[in-house]
C-alpha atoms as a PDB file:
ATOM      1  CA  UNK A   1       0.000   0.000   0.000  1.00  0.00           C
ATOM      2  CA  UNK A   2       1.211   3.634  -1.340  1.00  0.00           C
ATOM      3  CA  UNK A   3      -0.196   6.743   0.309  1.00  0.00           C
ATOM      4  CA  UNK A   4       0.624  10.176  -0.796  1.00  0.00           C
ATOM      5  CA  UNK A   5      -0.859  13.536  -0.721  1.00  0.00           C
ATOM      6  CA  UNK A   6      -1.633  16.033  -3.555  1.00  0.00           C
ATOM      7  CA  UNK A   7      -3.054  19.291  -3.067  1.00  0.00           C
ATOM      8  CA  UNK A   8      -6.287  18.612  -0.497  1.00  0.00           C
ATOM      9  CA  UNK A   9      -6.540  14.911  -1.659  1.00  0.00           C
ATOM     10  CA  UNK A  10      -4.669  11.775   0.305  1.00  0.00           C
ATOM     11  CA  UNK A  11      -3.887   9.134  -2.520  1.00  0.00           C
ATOM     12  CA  UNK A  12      -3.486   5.459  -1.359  1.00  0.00           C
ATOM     13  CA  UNK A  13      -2.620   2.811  -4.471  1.00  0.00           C
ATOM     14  CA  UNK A  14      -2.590  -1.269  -3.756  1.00  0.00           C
ATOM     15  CA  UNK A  15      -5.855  -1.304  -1.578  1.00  0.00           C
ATOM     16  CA  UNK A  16      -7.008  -4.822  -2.513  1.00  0.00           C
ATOM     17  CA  UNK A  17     -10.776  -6.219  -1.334  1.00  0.00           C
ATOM     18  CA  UNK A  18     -12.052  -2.501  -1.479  1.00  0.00           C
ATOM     19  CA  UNK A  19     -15.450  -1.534  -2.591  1.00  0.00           C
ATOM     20  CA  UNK A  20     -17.122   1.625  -1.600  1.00  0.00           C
ATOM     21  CA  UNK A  21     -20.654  -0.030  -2.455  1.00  0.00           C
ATOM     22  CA  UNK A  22     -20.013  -2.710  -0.490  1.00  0.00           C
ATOM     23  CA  UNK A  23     -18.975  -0.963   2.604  1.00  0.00           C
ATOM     24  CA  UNK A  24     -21.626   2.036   2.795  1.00  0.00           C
ATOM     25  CA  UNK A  25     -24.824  -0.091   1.698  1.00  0.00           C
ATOM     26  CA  UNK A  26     -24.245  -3.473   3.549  1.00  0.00           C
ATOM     27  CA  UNK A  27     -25.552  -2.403   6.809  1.00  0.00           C
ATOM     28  CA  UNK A  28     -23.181  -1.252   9.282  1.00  0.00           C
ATOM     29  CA  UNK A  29     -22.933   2.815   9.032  1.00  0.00           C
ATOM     30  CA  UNK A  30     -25.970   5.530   8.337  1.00  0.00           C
ATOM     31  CA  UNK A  31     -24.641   8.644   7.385  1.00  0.00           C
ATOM     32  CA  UNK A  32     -22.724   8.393   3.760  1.00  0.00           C
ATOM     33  CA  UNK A  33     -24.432   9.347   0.928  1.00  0.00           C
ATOM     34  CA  UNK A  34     -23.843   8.383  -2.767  1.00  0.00           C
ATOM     35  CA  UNK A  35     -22.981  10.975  -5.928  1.00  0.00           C
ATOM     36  CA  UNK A  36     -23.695  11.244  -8.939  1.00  0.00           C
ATOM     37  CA  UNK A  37     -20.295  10.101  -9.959  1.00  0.00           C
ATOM     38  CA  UNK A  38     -20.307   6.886  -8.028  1.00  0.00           C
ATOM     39  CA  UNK A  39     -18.413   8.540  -5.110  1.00  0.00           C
ATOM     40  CA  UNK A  40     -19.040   8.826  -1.298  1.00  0.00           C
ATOM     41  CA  UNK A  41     -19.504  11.463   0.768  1.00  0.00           C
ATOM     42  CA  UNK A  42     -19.663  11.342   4.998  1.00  0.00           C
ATOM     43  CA  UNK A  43     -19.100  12.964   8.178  1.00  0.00           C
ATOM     44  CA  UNK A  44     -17.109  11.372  10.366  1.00  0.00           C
ATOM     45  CA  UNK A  45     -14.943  12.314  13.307  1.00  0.00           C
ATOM     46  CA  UNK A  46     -16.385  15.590  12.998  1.00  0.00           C
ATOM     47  CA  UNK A  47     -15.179  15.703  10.071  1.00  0.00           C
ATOM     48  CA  UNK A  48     -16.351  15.897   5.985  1.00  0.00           C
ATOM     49  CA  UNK A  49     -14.431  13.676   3.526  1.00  0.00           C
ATOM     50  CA  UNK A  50     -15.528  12.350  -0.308  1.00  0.00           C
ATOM     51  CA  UNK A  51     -14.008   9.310  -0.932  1.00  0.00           C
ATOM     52  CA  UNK A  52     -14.025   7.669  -4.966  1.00  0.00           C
ATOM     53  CA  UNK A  53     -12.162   4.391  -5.855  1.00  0.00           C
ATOM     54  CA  UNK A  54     -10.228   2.936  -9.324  1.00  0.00           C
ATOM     55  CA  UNK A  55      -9.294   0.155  -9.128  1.00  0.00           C
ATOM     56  CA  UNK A  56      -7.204  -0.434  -6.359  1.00  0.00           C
ATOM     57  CA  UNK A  57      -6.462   3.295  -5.924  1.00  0.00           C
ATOM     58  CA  UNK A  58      -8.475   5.128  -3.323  1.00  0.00           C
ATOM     59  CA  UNK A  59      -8.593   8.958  -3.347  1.00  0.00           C
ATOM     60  CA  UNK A  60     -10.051  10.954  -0.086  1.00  0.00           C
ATOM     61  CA  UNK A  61     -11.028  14.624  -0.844  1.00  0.00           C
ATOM     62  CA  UNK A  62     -10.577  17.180   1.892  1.00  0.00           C
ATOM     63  CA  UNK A  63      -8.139  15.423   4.041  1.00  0.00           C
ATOM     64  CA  UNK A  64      -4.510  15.295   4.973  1.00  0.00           C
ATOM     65  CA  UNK A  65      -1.781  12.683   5.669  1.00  0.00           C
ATOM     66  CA  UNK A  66      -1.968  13.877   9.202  1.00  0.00           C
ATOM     67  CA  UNK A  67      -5.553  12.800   9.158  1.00  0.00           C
ATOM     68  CA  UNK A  68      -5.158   9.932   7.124  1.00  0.00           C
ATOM     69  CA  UNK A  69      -2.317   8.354   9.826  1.00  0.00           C
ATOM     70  CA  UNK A  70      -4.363   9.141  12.417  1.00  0.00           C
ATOM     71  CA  UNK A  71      -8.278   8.477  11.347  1.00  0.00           C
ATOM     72  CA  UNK A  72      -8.246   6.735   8.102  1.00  0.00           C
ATOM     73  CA  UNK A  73      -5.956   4.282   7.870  1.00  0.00           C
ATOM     74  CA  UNK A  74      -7.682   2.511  10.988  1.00  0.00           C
ATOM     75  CA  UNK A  75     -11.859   3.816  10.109  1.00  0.00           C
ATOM     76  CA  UNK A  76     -10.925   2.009   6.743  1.00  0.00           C
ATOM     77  CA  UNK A  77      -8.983  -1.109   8.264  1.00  0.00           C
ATOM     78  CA  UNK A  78      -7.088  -0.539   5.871  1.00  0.00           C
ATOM     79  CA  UNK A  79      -4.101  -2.633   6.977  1.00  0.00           C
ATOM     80  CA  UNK A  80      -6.292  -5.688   7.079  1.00  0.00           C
ATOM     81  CA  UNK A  81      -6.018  -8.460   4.238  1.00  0.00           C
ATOM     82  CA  UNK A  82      -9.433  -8.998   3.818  1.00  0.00           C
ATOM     83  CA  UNK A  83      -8.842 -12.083   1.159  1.00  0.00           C
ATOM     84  CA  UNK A  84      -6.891 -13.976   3.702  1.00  0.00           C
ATOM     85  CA  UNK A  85      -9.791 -13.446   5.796  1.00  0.00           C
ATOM     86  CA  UNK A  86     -12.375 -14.408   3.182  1.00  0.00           C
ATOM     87  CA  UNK A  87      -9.809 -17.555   2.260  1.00  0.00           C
ATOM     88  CA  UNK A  88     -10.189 -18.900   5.588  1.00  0.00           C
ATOM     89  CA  UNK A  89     -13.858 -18.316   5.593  1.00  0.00           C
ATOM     90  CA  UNK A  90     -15.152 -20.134   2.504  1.00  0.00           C
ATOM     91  CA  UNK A  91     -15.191 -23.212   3.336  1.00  0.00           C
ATOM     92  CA  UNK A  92     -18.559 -24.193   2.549  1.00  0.00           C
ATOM     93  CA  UNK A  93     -20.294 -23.496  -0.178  1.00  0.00           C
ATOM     94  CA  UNK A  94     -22.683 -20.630   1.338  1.00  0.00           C
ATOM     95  CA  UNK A  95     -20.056 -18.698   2.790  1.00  0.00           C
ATOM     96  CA  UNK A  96     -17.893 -18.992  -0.459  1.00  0.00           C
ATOM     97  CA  UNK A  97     -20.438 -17.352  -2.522  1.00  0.00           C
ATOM     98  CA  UNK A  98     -21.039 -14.715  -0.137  1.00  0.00           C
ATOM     99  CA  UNK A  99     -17.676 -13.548   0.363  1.00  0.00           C
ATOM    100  CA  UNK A 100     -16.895 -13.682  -3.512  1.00  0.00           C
ATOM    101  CA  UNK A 101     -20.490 -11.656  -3.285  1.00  0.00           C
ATOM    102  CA  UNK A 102     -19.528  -9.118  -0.715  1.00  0.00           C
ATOM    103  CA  UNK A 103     -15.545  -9.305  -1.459  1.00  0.00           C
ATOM    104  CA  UNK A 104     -15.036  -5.487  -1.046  1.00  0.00           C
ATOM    105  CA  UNK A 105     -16.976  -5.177   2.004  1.00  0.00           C
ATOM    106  CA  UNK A 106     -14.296  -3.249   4.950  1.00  0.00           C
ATOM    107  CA  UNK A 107     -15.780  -3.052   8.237  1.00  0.00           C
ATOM    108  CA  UNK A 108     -15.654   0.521   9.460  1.00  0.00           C
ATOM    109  CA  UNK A 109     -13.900   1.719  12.822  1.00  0.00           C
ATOM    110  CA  UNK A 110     -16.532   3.959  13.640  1.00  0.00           C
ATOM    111  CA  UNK A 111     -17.113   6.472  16.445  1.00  0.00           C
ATOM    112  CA  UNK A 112     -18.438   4.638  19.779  1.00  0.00           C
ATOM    113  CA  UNK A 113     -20.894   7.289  20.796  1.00  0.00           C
ATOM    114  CA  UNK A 114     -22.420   7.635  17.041  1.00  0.00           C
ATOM    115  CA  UNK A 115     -22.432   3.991  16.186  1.00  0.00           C
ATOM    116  CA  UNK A 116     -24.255   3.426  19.598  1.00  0.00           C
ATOM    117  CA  UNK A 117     -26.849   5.600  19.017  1.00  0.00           C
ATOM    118  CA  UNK A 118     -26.906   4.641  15.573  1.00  0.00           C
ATOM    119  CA  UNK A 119     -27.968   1.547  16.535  1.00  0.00           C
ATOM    120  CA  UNK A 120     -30.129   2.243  19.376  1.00  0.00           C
ATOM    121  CA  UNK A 121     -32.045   4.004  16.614  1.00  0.00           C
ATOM    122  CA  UNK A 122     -32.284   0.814  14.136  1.00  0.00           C
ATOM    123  CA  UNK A 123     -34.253  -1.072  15.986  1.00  0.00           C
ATOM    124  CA  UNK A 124     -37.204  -2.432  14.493  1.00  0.00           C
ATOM    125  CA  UNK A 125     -36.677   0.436  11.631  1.00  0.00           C
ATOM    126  CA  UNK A 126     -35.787   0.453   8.373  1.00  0.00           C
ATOM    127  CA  UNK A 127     -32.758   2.317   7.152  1.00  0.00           C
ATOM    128  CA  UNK A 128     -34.183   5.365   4.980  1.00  0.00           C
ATOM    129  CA  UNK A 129     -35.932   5.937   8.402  1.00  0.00           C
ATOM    130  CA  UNK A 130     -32.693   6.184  10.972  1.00  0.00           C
ATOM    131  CA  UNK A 131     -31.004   7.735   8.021  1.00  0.00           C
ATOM    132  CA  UNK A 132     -33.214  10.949   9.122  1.00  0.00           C
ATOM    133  CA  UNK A 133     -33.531  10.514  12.230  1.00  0.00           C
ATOM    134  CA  UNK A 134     -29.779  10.652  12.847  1.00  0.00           C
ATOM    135  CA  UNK A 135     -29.690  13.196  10.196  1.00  0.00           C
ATOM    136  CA  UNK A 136     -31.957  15.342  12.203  1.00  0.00           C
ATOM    137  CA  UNK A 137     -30.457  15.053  15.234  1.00  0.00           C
ATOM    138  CA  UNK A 138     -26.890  16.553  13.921  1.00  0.00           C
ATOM    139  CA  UNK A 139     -28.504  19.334  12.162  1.00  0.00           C
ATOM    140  CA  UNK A 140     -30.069  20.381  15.635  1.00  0.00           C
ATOM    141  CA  UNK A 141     -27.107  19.624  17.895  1.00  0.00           C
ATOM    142  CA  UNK A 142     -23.925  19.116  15.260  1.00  0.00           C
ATOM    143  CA  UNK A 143     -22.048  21.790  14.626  1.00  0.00           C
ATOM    144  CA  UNK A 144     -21.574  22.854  10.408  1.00  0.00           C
ATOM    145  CA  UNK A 145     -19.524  22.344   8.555  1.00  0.00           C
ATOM    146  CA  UNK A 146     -19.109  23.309   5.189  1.00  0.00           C
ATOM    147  CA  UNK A 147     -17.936  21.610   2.066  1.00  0.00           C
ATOM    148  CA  UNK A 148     -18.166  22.287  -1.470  1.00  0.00           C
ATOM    149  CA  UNK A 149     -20.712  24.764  -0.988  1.00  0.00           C
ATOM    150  CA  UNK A 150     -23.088  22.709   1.016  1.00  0.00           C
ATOM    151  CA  UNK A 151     -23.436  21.697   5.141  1.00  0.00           C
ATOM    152  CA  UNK A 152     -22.935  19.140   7.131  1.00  0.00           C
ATOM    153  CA  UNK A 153     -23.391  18.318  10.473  1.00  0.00           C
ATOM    154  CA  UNK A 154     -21.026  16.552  12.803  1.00  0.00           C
ATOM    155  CA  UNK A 155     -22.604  13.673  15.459  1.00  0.00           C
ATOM    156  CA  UNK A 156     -24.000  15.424  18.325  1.00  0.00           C
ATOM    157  CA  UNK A 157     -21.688  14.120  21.835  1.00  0.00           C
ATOM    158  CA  UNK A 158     -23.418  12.900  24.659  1.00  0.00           C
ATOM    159  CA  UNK A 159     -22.857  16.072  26.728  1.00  0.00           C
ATOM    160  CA  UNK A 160     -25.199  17.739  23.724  1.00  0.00           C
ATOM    161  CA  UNK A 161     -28.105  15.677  24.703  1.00  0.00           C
ATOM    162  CA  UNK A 162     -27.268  15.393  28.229  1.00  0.00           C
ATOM    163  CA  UNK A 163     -29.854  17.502  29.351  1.00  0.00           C
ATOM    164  CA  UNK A 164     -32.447  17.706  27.084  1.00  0.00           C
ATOM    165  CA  UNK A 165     -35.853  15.832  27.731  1.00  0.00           C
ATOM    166  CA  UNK A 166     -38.288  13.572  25.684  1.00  0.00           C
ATOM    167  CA  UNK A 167     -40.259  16.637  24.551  1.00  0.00           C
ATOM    168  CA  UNK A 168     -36.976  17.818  23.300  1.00  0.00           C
ATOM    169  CA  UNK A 169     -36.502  14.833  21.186  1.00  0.00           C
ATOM    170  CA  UNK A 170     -39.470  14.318  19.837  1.00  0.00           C
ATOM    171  CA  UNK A 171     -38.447  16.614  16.727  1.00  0.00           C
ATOM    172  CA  UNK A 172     -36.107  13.691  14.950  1.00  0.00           C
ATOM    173  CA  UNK A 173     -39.268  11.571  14.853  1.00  0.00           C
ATOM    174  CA  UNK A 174     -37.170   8.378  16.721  1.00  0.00           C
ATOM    175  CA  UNK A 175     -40.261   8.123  19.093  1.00  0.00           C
ATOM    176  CA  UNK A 176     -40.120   4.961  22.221  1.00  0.00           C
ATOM    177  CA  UNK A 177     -36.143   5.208  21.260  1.00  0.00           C
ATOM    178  CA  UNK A 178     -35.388   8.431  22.300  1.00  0.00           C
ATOM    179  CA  UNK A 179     -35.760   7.199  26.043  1.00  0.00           C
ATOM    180  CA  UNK A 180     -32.883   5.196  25.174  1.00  0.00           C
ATOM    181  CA  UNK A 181     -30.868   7.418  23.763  1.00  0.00           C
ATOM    182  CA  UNK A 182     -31.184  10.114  26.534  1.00  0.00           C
ATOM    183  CA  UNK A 183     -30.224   7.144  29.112  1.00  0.00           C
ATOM    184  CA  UNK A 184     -27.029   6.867  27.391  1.00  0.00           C
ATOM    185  CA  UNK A 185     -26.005  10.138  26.926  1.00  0.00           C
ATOM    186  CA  UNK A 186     -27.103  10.699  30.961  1.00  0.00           C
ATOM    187  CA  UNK A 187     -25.090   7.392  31.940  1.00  0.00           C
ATOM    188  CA  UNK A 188     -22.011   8.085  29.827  1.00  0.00           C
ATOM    189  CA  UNK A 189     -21.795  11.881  31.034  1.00  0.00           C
ATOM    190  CA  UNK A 190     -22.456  10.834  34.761  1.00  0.00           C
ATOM    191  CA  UNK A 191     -19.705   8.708  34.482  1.00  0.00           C
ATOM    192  CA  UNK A 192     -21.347   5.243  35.265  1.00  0.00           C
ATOM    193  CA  UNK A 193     -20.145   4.005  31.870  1.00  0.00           C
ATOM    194  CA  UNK A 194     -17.097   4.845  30.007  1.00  0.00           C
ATOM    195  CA  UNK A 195     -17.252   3.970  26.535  1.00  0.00           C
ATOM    196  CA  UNK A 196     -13.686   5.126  25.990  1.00  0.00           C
ATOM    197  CA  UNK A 197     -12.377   1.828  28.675  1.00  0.00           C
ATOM    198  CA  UNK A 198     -14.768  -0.815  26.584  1.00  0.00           C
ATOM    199  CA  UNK A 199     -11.912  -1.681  23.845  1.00  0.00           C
ATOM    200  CA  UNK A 200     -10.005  -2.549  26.692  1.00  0.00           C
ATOM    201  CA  UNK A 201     -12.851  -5.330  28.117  1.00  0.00           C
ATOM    202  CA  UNK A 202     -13.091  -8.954  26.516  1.00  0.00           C
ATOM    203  CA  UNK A 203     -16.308  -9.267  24.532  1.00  0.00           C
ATOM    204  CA  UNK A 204     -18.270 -10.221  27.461  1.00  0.00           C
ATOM    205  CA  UNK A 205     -17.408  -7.557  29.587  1.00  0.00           C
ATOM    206  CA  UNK A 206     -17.779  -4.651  27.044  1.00  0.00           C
ATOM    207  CA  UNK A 207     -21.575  -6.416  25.892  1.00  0.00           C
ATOM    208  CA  UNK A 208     -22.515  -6.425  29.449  1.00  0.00           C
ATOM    209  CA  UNK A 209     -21.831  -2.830  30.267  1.00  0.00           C
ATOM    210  CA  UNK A 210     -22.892  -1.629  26.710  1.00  0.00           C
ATOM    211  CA  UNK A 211     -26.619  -3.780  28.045  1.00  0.00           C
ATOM    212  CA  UNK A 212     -26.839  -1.494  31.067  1.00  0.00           C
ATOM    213  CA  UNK A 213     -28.140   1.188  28.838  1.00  0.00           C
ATOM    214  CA  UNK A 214     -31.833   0.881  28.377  1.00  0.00           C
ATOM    215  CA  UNK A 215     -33.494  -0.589  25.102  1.00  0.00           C
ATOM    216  CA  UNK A 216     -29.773  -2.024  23.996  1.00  0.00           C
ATOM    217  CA  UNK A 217     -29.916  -5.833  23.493  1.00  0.00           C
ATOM    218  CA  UNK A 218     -27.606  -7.876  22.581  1.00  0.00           C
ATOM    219  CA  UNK A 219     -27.804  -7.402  18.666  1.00  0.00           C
ATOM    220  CA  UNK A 220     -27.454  -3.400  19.067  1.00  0.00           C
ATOM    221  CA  UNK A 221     -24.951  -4.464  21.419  1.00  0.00           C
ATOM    222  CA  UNK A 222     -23.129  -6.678  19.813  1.00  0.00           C
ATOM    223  CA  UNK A 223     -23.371  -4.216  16.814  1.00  0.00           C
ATOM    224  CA  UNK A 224     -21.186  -1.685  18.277  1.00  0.00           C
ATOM    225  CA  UNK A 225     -19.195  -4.392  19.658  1.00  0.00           C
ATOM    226  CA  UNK A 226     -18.327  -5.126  15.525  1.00  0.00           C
ATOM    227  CA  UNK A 227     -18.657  -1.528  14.068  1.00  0.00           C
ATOM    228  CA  UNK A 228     -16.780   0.411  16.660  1.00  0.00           C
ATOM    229  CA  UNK A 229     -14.998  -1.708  19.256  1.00  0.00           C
ATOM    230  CA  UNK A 230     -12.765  -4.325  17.169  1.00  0.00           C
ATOM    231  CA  UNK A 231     -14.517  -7.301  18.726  1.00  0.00           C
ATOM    232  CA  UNK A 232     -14.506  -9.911  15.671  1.00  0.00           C
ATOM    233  CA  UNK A 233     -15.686 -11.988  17.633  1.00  0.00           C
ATOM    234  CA  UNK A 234     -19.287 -11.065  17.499  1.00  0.00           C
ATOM    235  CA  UNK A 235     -22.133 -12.136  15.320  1.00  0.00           C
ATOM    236  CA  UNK A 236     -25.046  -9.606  15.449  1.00  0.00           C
ATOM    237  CA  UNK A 237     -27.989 -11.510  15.277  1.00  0.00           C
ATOM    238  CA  UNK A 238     -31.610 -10.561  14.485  1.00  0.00           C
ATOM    239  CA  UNK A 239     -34.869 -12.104  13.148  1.00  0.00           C
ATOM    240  CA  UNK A 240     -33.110 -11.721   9.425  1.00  0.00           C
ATOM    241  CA  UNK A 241     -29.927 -13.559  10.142  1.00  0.00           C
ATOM    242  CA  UNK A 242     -31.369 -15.944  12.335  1.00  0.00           C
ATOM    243  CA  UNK A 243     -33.385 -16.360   8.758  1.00  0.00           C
ATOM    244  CA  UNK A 244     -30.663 -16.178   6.957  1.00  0.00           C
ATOM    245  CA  UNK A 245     -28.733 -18.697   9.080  1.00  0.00           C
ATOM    246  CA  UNK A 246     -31.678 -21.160   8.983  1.00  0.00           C
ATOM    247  CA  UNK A 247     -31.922 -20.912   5.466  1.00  0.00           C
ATOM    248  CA  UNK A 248     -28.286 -21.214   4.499  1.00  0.00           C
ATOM    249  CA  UNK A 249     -26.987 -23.684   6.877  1.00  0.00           C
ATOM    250  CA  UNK A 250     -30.370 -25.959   8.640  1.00  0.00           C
ATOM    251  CA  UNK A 251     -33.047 -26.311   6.214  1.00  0.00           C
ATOM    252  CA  UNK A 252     -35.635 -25.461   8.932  1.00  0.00           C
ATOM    253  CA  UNK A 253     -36.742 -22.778  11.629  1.00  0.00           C
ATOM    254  CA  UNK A 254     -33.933 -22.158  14.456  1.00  0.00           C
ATOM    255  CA  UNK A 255     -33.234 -19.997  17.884  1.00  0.00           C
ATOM    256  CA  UNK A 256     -31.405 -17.020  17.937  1.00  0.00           C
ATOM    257  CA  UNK A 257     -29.249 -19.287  20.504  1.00  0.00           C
ATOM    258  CA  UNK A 258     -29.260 -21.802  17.620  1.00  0.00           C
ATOM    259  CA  UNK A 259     -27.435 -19.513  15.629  1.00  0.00           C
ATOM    260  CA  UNK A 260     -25.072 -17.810  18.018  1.00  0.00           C
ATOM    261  CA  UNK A 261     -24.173 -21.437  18.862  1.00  0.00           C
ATOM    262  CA  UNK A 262     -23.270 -22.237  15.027  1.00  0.00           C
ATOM    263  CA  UNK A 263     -21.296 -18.779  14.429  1.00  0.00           C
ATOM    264  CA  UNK A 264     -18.715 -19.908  17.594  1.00  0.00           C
ATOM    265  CA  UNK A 265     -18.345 -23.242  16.450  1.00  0.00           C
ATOM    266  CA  UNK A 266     -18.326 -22.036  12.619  1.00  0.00           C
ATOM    267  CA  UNK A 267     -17.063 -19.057  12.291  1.00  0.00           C
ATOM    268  CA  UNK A 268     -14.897 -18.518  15.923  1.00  0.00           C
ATOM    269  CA  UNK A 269     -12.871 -15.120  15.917  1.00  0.00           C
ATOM    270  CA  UNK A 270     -14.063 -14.028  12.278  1.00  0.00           C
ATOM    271  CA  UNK A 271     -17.666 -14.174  13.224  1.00  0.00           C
ATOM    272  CA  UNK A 272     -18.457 -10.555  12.534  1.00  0.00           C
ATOM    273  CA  UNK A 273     -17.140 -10.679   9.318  1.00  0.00           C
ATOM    274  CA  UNK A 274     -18.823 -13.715   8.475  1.00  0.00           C
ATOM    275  CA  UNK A 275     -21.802 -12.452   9.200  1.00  0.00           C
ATOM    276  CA  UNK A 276     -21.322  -9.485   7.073  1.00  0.00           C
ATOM    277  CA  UNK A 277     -20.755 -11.186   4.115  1.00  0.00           C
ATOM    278  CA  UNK A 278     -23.842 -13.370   4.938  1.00  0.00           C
ATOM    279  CA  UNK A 279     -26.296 -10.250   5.545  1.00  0.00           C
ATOM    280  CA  UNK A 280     -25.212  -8.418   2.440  1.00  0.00           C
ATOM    281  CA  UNK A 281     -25.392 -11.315   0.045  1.00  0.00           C
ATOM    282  CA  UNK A 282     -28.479 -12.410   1.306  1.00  0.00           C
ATOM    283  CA  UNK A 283     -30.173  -9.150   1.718  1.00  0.00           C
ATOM    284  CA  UNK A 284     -29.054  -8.040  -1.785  1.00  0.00           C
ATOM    285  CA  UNK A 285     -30.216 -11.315  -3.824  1.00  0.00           C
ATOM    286  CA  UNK A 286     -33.497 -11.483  -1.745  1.00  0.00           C
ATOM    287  CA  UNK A 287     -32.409 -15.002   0.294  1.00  0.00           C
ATOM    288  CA  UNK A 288     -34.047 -16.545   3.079  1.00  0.00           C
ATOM    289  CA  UNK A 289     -37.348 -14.281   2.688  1.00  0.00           C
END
């Protein structure tokens, strides 16, 4: 891999198992939206960066090596080999198809306190829906930013919620889940969680404190777990994958036990990317419906 800068762009050359489709529309992030030309723009980190891909050459616009070093590189994984990971993963049929499916899919190192709410807003939603929600929510309490002539909002932090009631909320339309939300910003302010400390935790440890906040389960748990906390270990499971898995794998209906039992004995550390691969290539060719 080859990264250099020119002008206000950050060139890297010799990505491999990179596709931007892959890794904005398979599930795991809310807040990138799609050009005309086929590139991406997001705000992440407080931050506003379009990213386009040829090939195996990635260009981000309105960045810096500096940034790149210290946000990109890692939000991208982009020191991962994602086709040794996919190697060792196909070795059935099922999950061969669906990583040769889903072979650019990266999964993002996203912000704890975003991808937490972010989740805690996707449940039992569909995603044009917590698209606006979240969407909403930065334009009220974000702070602009501008970018080729049009704003953006950065995530709102806990301490921006804090203190704000239900009333408050009810603007961004998120309705029974902005309970939740509030009960995470007021436990991570006050101190009686620190989201910061949860990388540090096994799995088990950073799931249980993550399920002291109200209305997070263990799929939106175990969804930050994947998306923002390095835990590989994990395989987010709802009604669909349990579906999925069922379909795939038994032949017949299953437990979400059933399935979390199958991904350990399957799919061990590499669960969460397994079960990436499975959601997109499923969701996208209509399986297990």
């Amino acid at each position: 891999m080859q990264v250099y800068q020119n002008h206000d762009e950050v060139i890297v050359e010799g990505v491999k198992a990179f596709n931007l489709q892959h890794i904005f529309e398979c599930g795991q992030c809310f807040r990138w939206e799609k050009e005309e030309n086929g590139s991406y723009t997001g705000v992440v980190y407080g931050r506003v960066i379009n990213i386009r891909n040829d090939g195996e050459t990635i260009i981000l616009s309105n960045t810096n090596m500096q940034d790149f070093h210290a946000i990109w590189k890692s939000y991208f994984d982009l020191e991962r080999d994602y086709r040794a990971i996919q190697a060792c993963l196909s070795k059935d049929e099922s999950m061969k198809k669906a990583a040769a499916f889903g072979w650019g899919i990266r999964i993002l190192n996203q912000d704890v306190w975003e991808c937490l709410v972010s989740f805690i807003i996707s449940s039992n939603n569909i995603i044009p829906r917590i698209q606006k929600i979240i969407k909403s929510l930065s334009e009220k309490y974000g702070q602009p930013i501008l970018f080729n002539g049009k704003t953006y909002y950065s995530f709102p932090r806990p301490e921006d919620v804090y203190q704000k009631n239900l009333e408050e909320l009810a603007f961004c339309k998120s309705g029974y889940r902005c309970k939740y939300i509030l009960d995470a910003a007021r436990k991570i302010v006050e101190g009686n969680i620190n989201i910061e400390a949860l990388t540090a935790l096994s799995t088990f440890e950073a799931r249980e404190e993550l399920m002291k906040i109200k209305g997070v389960g263990p799929k939106v748990a175990d969804c930050v777990l994947l998306f923002s906390l390095q835990k590989y270990d994990v395989f987010p499971t709802d009604v669909w994958i349990r579906r999925i898995v069922a379909y795939l794998y038994f032949g017949h209906s299953i437990t979400i036990k059933d399935v979390q039992k199958f991904a350990i004995e399957r799919f061990g550390s590499l669960g969460g990317f397994a079960q990436q691969y499975l959601f997109y290539y499923a969701r996208e060719l209509k399986i297990g419906k």
